[in-house]
PDB file of N, CA and C in Angstrom:
ATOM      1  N   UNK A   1      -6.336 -40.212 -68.781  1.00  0.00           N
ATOM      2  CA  UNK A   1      -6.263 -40.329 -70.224  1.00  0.00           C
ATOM      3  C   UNK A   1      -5.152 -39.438 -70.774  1.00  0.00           C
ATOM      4  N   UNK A   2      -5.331 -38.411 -70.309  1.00  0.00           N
ATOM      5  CA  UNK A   2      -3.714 -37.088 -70.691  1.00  0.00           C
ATOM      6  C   UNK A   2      -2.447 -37.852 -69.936  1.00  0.00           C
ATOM      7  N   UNK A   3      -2.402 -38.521 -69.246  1.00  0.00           N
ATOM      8  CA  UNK A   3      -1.000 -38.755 -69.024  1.00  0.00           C
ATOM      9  C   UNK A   3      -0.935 -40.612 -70.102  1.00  0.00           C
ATOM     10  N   UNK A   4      -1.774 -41.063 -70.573  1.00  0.00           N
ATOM     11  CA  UNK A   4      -1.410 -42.154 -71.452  1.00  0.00           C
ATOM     12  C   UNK A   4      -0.723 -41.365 -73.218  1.00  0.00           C
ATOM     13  N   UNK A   5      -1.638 -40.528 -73.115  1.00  0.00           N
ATOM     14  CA  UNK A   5      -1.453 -39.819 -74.253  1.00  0.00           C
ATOM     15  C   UNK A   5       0.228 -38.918 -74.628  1.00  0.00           C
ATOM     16  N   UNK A   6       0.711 -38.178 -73.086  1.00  0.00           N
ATOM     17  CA  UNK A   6       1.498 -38.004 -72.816  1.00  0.00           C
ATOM     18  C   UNK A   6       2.672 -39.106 -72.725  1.00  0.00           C
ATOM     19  N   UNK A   7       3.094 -40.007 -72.080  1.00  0.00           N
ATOM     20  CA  UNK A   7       3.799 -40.885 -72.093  1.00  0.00           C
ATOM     21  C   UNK A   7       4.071 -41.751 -73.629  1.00  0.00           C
ATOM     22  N   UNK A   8       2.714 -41.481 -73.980  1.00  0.00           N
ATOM     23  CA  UNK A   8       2.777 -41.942 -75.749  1.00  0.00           C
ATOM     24  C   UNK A   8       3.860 -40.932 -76.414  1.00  0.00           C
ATOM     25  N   UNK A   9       3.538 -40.028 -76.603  1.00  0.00           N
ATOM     26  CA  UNK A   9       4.475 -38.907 -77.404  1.00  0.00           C
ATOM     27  C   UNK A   9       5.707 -39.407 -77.036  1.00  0.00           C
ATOM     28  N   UNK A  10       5.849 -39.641 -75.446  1.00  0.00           N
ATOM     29  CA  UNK A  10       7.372 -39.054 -74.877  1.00  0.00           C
ATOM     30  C   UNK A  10       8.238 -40.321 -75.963  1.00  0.00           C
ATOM     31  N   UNK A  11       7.162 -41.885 -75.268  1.00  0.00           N
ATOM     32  CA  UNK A  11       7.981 -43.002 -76.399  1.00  0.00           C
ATOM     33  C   UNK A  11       8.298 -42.839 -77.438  1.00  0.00           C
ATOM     34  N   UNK A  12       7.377 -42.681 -78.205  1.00  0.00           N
ATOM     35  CA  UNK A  12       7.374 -42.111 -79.908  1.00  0.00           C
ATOM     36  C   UNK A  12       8.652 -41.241 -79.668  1.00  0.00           C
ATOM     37  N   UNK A  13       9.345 -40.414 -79.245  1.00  0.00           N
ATOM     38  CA  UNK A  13      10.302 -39.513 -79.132  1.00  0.00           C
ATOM     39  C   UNK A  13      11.256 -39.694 -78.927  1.00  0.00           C
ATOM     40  N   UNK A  14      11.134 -40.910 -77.523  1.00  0.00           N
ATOM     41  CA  UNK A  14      12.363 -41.772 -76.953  1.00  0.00           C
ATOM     42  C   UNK A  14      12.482 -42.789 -78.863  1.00  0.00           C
ATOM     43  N   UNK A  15      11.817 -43.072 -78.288  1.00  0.00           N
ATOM     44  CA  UNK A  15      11.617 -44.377 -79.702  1.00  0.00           C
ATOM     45  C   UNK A  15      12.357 -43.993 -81.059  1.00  0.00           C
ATOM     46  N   UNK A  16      11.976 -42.391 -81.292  1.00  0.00           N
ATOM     47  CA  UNK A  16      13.231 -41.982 -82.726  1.00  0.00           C
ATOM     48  C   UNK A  16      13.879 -41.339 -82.333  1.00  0.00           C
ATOM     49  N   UNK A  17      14.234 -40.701 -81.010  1.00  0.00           N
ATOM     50  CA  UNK A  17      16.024 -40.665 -80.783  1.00  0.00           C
ATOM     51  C   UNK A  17      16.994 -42.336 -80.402  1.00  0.00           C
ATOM     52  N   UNK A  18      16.012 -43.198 -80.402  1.00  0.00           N
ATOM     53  CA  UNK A  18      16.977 -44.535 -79.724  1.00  0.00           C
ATOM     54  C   UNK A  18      17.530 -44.597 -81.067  1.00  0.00           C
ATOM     55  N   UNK A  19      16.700 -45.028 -82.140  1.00  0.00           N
ATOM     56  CA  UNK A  19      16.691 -45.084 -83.502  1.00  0.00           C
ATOM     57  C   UNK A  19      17.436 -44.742 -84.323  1.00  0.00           C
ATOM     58  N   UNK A  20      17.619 -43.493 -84.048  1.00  0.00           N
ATOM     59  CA  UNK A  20      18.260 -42.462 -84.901  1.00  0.00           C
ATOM     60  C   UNK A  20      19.555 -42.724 -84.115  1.00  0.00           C
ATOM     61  N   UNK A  21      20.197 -42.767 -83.366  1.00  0.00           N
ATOM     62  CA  UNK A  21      21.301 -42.952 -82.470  1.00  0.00           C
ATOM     63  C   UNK A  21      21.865 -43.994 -83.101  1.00  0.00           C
ATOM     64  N   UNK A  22      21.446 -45.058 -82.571  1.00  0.00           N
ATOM     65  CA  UNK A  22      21.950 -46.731 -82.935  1.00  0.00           C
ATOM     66  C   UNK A  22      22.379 -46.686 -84.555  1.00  0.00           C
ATOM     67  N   UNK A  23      21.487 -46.144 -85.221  1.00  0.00           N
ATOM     68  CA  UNK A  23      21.579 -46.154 -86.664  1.00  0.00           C
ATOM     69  C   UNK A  23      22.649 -45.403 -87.177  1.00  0.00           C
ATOM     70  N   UNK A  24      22.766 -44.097 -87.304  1.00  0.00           N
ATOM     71  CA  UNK A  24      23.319 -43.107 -87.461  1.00  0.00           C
ATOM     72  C   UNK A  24      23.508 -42.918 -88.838  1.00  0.00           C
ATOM     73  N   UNK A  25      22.632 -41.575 -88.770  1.00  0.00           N
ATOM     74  CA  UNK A  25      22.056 -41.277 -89.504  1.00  0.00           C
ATOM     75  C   UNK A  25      22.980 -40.035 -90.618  1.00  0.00           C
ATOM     76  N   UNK A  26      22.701 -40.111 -92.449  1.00  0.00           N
ATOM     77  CA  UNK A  26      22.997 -38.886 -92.856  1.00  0.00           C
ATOM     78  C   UNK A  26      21.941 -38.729 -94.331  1.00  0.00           C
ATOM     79  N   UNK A  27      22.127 -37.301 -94.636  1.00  0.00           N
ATOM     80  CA  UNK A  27      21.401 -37.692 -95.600  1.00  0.00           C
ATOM     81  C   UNK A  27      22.129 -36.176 -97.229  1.00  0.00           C
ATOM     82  N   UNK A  28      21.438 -36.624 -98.425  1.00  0.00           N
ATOM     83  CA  UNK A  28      22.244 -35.391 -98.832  1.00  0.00           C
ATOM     84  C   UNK A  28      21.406 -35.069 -99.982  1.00  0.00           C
ATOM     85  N   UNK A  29      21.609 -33.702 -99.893  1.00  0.00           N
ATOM     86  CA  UNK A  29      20.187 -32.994-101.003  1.00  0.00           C
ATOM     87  C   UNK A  29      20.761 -31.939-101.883  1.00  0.00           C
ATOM     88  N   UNK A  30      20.344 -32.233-103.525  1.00  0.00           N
ATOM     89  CA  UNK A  30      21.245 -31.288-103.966  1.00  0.00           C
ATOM     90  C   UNK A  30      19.779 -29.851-104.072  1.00  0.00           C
ATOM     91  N   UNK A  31      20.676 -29.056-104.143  1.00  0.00           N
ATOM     92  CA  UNK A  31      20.036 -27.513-103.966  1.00  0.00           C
ATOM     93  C   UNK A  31      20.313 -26.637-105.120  1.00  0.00           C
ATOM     94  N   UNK A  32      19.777 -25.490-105.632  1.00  0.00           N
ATOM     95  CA  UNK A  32      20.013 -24.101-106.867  1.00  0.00           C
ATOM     96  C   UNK A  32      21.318 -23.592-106.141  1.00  0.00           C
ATOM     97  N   UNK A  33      21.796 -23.727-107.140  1.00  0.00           N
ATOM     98  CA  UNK A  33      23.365 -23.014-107.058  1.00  0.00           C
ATOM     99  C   UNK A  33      23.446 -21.598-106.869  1.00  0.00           C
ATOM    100  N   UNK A  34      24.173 -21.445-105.184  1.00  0.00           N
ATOM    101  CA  UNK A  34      24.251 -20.070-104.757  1.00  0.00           C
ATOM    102  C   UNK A  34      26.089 -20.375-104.479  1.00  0.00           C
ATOM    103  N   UNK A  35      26.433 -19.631-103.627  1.00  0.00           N
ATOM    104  CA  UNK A  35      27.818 -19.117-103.230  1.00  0.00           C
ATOM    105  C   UNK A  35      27.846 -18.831-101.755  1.00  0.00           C
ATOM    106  N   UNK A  36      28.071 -20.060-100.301  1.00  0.00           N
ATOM    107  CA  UNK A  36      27.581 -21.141-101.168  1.00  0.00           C
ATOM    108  C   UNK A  36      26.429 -22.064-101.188  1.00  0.00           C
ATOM    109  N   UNK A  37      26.177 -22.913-101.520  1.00  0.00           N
ATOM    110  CA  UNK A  37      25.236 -23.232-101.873  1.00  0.00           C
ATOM    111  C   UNK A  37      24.118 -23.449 -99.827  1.00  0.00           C
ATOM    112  N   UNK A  38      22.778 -23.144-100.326  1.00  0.00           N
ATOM    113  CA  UNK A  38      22.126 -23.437 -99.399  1.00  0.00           C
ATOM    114  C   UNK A  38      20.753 -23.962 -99.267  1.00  0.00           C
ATOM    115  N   UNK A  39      20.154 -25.150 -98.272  1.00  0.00           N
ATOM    116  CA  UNK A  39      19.202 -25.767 -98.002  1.00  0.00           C
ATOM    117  C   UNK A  39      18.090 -25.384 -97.002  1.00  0.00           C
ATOM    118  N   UNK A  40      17.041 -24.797 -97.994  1.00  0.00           N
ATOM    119  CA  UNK A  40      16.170 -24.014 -97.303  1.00  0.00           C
ATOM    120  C   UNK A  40      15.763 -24.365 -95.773  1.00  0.00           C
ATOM    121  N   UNK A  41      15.311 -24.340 -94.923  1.00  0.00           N
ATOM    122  CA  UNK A  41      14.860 -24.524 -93.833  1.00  0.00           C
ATOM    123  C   UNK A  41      13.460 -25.252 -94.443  1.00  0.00           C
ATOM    124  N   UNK A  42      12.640 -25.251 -94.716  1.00  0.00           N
ATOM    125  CA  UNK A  42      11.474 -25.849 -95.418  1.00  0.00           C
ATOM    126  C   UNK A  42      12.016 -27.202 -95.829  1.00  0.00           C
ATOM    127  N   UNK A  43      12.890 -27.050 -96.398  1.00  0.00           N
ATOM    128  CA  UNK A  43      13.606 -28.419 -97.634  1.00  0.00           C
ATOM    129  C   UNK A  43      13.841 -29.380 -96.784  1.00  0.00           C
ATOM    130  N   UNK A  44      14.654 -28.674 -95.818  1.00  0.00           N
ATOM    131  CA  UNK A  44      15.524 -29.443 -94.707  1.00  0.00           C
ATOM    132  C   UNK A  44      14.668 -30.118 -93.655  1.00  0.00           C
ATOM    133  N   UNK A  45      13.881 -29.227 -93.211  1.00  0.00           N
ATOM    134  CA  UNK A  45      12.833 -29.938 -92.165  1.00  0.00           C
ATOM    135  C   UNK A  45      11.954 -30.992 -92.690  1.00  0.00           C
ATOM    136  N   UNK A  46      11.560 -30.651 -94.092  1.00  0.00           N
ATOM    137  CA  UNK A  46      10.855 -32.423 -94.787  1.00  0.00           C
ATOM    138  C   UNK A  46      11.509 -33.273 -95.052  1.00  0.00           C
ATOM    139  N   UNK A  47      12.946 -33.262 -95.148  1.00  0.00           N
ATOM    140  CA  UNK A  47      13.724 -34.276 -95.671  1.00  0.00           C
ATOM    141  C   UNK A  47      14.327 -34.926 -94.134  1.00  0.00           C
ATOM    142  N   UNK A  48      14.441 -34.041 -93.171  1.00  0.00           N
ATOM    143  CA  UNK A  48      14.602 -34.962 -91.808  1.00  0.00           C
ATOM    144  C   UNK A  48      13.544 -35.590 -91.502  1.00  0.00           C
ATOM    145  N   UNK A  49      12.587 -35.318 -91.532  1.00  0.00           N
ATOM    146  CA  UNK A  49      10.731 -36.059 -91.193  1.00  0.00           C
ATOM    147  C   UNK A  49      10.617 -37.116 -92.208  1.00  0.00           C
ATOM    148  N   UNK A  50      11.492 -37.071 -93.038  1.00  0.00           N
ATOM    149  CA  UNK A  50      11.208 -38.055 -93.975  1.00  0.00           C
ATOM    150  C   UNK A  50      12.345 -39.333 -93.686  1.00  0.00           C
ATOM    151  N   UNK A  51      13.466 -38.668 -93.287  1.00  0.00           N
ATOM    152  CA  UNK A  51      14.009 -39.807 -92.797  1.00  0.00           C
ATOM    153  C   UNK A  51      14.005 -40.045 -91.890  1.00  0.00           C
ATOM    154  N   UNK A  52      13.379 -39.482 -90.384  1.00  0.00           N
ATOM    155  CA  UNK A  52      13.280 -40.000 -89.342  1.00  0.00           C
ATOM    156  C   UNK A  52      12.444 -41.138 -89.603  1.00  0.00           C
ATOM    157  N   UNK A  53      11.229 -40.524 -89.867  1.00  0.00           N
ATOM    158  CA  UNK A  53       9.747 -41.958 -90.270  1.00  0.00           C
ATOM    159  C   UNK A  53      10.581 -43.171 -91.106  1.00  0.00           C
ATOM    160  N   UNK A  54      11.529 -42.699 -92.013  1.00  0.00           N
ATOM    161  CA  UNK A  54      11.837 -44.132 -92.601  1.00  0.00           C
ATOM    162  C   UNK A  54      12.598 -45.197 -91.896  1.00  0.00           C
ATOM    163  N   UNK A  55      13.502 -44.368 -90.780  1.00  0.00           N
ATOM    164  CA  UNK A  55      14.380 -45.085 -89.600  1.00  0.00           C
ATOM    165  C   UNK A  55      13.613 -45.530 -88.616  1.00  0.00           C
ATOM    166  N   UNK A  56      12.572 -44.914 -88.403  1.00  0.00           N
ATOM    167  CA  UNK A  56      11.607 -45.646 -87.288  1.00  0.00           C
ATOM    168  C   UNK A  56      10.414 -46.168 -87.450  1.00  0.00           C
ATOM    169  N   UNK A  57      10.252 -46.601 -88.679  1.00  0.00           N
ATOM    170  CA  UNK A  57       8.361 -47.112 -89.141  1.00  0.00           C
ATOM    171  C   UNK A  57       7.728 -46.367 -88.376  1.00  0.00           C
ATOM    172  N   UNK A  58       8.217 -45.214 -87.785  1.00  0.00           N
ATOM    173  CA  UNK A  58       7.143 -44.144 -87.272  1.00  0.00           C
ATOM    174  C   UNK A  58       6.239 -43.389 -88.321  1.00  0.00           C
ATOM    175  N   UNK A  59       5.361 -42.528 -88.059  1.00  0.00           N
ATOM    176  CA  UNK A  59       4.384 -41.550 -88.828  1.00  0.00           C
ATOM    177  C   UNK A  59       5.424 -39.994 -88.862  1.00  0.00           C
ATOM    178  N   UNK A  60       5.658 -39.235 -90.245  1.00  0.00           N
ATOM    179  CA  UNK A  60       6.620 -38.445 -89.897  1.00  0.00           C
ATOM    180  C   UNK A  60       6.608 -37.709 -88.953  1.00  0.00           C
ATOM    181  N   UNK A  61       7.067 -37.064 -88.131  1.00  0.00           N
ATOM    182  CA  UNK A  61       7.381 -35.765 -87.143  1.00  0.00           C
ATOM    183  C   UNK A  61       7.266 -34.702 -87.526  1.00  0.00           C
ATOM    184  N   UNK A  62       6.611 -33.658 -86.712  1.00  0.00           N
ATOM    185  CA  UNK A  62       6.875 -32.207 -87.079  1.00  0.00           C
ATOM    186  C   UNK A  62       7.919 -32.047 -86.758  1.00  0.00           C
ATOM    187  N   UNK A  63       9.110 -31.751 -88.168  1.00  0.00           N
ATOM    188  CA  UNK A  63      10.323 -30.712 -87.348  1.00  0.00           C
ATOM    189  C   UNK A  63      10.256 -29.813 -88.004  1.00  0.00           C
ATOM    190  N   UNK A  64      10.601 -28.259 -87.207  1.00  0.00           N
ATOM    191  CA  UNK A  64      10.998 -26.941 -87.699  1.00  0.00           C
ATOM    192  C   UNK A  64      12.552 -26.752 -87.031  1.00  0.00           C
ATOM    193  N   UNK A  65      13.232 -26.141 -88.755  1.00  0.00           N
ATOM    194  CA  UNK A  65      14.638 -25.442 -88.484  1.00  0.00           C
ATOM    195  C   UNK A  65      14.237 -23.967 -88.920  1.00  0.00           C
ATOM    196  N   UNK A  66      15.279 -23.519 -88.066  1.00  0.00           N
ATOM    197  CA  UNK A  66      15.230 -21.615 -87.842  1.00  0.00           C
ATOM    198  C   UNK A  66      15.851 -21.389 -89.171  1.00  0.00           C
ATOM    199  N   UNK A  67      16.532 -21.520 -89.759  1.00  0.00           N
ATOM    200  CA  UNK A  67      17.229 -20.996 -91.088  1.00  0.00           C
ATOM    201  C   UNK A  67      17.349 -22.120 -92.387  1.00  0.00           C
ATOM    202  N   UNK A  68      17.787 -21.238 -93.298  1.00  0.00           N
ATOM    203  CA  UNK A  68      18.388 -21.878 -94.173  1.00  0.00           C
ATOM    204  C   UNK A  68      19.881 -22.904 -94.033  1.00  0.00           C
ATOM    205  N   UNK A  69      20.461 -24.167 -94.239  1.00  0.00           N
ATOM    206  CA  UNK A  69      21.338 -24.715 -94.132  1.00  0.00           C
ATOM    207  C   UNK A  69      22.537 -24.029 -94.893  1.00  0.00           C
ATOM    208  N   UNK A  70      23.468 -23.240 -94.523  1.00  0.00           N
ATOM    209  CA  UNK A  70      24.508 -23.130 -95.188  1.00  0.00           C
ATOM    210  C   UNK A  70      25.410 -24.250 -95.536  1.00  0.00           C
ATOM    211  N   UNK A  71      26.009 -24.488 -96.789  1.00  0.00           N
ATOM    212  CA  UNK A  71      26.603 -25.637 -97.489  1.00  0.00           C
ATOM    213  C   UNK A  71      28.172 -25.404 -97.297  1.00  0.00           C
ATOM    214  N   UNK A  72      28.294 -25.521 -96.235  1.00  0.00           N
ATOM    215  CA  UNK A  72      29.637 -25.365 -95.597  1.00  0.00           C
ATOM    216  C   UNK A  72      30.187 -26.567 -94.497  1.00  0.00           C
ATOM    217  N   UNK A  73      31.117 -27.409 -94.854  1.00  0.00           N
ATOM    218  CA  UNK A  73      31.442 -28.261 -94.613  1.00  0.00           C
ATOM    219  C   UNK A  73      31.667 -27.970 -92.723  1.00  0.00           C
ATOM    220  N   UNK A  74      31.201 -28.135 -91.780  1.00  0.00           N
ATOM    221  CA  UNK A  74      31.552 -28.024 -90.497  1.00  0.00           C
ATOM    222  C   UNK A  74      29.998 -27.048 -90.133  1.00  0.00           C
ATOM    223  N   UNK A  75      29.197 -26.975 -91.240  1.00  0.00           N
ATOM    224  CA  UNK A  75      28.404 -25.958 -90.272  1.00  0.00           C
ATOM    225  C   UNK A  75      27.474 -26.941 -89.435  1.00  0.00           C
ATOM    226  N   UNK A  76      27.001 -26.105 -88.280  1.00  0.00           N
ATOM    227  CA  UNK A  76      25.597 -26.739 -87.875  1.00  0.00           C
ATOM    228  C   UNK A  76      24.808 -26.261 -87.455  1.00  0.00           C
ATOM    229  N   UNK A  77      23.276 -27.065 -87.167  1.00  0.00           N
ATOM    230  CA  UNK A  77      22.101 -26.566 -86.380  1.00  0.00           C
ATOM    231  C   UNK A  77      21.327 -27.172 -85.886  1.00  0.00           C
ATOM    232  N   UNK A  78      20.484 -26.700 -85.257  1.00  0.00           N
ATOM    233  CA  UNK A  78      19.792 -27.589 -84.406  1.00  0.00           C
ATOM    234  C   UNK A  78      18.501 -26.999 -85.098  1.00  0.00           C
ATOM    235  N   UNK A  79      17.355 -28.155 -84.773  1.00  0.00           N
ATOM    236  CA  UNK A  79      16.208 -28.035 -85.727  1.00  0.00           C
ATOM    237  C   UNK A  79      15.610 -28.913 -84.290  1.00  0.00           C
ATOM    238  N   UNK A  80      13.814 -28.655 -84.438  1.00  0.00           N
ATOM    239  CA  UNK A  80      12.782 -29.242 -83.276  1.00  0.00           C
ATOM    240  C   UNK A  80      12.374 -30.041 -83.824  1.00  0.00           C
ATOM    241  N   UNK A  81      11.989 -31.236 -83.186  1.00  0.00           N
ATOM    242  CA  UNK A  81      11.116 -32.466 -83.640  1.00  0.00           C
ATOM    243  C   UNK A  81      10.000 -31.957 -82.315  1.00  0.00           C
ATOM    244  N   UNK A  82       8.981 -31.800 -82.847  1.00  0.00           N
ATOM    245  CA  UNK A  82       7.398 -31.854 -81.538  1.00  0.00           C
ATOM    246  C   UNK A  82       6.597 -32.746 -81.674  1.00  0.00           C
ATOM    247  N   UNK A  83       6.507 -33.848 -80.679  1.00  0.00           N
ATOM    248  CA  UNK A  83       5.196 -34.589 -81.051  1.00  0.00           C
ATOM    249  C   UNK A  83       3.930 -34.100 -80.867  1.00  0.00           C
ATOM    250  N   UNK A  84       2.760 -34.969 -81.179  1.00  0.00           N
ATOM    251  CA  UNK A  84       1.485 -34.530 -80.672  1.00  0.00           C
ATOM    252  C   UNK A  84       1.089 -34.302 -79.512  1.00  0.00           C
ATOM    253  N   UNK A  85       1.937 -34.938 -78.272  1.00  0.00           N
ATOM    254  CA  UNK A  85       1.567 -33.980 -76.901  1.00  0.00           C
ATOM    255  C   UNK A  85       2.062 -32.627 -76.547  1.00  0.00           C
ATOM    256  N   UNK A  86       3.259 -31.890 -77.752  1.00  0.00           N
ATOM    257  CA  UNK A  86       3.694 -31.116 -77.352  1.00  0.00           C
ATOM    258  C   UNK A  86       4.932 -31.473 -76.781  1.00  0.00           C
ATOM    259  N   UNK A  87       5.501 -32.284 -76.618  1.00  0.00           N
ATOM    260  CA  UNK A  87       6.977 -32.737 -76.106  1.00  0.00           C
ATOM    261  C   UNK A  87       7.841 -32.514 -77.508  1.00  0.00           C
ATOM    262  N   UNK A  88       8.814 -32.068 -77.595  1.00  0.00           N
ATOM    263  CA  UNK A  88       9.980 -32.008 -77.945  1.00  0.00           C
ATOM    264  C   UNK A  88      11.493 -32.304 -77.907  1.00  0.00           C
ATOM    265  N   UNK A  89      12.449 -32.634 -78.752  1.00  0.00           N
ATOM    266  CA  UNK A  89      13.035 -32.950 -79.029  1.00  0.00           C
ATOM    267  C   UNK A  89      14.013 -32.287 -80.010  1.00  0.00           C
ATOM    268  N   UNK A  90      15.727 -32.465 -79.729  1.00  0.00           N
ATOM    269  CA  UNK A  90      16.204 -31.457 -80.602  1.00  0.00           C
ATOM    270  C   UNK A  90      16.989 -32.583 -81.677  1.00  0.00           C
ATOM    271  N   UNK A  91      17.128 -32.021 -82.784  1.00  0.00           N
ATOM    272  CA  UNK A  91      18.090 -32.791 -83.800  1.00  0.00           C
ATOM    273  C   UNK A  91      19.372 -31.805 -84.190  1.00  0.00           C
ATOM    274  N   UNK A  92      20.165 -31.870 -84.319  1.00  0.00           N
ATOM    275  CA  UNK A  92      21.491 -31.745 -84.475  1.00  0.00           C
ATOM    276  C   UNK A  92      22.103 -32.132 -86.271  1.00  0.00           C
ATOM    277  N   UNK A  93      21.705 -30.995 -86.956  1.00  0.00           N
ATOM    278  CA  UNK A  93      22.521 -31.116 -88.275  1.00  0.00           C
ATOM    279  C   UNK A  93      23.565 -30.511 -88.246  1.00  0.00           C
ATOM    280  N   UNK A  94      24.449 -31.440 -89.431  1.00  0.00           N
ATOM    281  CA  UNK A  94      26.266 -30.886 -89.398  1.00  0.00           C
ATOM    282  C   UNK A  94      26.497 -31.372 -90.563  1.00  0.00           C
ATOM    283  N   UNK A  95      26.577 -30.511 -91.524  1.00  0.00           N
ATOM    284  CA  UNK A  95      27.253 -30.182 -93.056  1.00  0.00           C
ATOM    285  C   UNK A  95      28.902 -31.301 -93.075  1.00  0.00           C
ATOM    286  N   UNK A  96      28.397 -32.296 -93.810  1.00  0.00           N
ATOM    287  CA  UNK A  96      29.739 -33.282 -93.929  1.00  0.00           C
ATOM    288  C   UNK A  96      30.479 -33.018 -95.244  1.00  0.00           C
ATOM    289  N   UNK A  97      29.787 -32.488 -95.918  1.00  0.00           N
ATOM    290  CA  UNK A  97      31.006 -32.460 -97.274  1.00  0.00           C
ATOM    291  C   UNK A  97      29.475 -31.691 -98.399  1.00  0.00           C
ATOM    292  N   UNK A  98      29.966 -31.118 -99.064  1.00  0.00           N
ATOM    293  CA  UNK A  98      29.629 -30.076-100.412  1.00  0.00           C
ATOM    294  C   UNK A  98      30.245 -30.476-101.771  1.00  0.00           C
ATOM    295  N   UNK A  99      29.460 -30.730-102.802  1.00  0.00           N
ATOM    296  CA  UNK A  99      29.913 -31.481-103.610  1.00  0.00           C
ATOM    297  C   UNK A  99      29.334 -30.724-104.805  1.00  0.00           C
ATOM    298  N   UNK A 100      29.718 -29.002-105.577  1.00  0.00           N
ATOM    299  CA  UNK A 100      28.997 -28.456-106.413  1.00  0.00           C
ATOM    300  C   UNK A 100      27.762 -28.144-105.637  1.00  0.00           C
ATOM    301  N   UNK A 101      26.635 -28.281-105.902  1.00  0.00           N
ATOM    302  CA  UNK A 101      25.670 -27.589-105.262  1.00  0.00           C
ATOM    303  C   UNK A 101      24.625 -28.997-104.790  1.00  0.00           C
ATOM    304  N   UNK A 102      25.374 -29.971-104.002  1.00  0.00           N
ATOM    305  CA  UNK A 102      24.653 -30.876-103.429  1.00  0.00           C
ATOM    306  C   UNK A 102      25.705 -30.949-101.971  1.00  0.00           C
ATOM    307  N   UNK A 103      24.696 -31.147-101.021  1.00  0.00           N
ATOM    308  CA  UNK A 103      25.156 -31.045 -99.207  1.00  0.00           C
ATOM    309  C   UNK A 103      24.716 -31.953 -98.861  1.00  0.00           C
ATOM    310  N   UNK A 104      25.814 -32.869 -98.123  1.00  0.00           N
ATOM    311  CA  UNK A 104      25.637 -33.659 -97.149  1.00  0.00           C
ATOM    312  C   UNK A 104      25.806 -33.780 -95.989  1.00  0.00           C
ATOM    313  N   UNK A 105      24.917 -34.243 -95.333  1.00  0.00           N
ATOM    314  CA  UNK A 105      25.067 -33.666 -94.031  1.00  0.00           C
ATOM    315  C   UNK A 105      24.833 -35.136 -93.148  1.00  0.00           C
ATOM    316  N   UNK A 106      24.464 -34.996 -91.836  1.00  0.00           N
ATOM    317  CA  UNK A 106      25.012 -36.076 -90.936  1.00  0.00           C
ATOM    318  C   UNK A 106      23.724 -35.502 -89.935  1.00  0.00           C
ATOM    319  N   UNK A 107      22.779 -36.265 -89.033  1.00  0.00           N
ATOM    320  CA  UNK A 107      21.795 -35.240 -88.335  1.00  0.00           C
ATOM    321  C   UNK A 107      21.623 -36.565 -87.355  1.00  0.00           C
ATOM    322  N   UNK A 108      21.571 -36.284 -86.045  1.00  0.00           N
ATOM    323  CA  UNK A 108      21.505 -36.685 -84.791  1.00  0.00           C
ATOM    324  C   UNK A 108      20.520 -36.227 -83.679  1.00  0.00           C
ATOM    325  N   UNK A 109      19.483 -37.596 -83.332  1.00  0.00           N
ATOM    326  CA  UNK A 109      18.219 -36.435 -82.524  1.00  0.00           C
ATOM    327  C   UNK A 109      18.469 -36.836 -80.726  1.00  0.00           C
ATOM    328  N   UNK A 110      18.562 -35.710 -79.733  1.00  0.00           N
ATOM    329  CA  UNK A 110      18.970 -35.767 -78.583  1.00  0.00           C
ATOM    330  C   UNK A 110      18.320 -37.052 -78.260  1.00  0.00           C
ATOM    331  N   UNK A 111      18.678 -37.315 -76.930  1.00  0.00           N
ATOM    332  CA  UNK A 111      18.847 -38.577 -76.110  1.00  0.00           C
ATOM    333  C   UNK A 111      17.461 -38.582 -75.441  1.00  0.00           C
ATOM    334  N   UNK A 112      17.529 -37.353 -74.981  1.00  0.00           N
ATOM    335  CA  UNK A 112      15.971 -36.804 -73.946  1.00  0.00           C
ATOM    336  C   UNK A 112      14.861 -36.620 -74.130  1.00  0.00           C
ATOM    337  N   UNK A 113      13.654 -35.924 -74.665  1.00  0.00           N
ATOM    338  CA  UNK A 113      12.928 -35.196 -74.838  1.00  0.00           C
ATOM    339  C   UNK A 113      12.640 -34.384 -74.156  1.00  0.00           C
ATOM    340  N   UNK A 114      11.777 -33.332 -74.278  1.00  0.00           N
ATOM    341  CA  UNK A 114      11.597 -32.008 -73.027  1.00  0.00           C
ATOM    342  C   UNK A 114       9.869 -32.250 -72.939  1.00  0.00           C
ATOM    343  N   UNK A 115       9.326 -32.340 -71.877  1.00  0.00           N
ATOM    344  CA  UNK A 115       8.076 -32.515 -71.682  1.00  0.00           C
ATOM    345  C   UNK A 115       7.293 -31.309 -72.650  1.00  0.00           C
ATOM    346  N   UNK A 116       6.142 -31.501 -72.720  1.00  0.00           N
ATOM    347  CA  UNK A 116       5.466 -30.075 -73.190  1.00  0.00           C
ATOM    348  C   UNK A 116       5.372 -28.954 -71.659  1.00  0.00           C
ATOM    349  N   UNK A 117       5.154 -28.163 -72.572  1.00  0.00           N
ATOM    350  CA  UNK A 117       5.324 -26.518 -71.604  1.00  0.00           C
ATOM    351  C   UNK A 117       3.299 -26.546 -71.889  1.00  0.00           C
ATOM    352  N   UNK A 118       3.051 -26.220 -70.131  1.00  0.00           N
ATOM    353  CA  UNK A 118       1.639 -25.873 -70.269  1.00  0.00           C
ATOM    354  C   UNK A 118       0.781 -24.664 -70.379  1.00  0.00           C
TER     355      UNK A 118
END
């Protein structure tokens, strides 16, 4: 039963990196005007879960990013997608253009997944 459950996640995972690949994906959020401007880690991680699920008629994903998005045209980061078995997956954000205090960005989820750690 743990390895149906397992192999489930991994698809679901395979399933929105195929997705997200083929498609290619961006998205852009305006933010409170700093210097320069930046996209909380909170903000950022619901608004990728929100567009992963919309690219894949999937149920959203847990993703967590380590920081705040700096609104700097070339920046990037990597942020976790985890499914419910514990398998993971990385996504890849990259700041495409800053427009006043709205960021757009461009976000790409790896090819692989990483099994869960027991």
């Amino acid at each position: 039963m743990f390895k149906a459950r397992a192999t489930t996640g991994v698809s679901i995972l395979a399933a929105t990196a195929a997705s997200t690949l083929l498609l290619g994906c961006s998205a852009s959020v305006e933010v409170k005007k700093s210097t320069p401007p930046k996209l909380s880690a909170d903000k950022l991680s619901s608004t990728l879960s929100d567009k992963l699920a919309a690219v894949t008629g999937q149920p959203k994903p847990h993703i967590s990013c380590p920081e705040d998005l700096v609104g700097k045209v070339g920046t990037t980061m990597r942020c976790k997608l985890t499914a419910d078995d514990g398998s993971t997956l990385g996504v890849t954000v990259k700041v495409t253009s800053v427009n006043g205090d709205q960021i757009n960005y461009d976000f790409k989820a790896d090819e692989k997944a990483s099994p869960a750690t027991n």
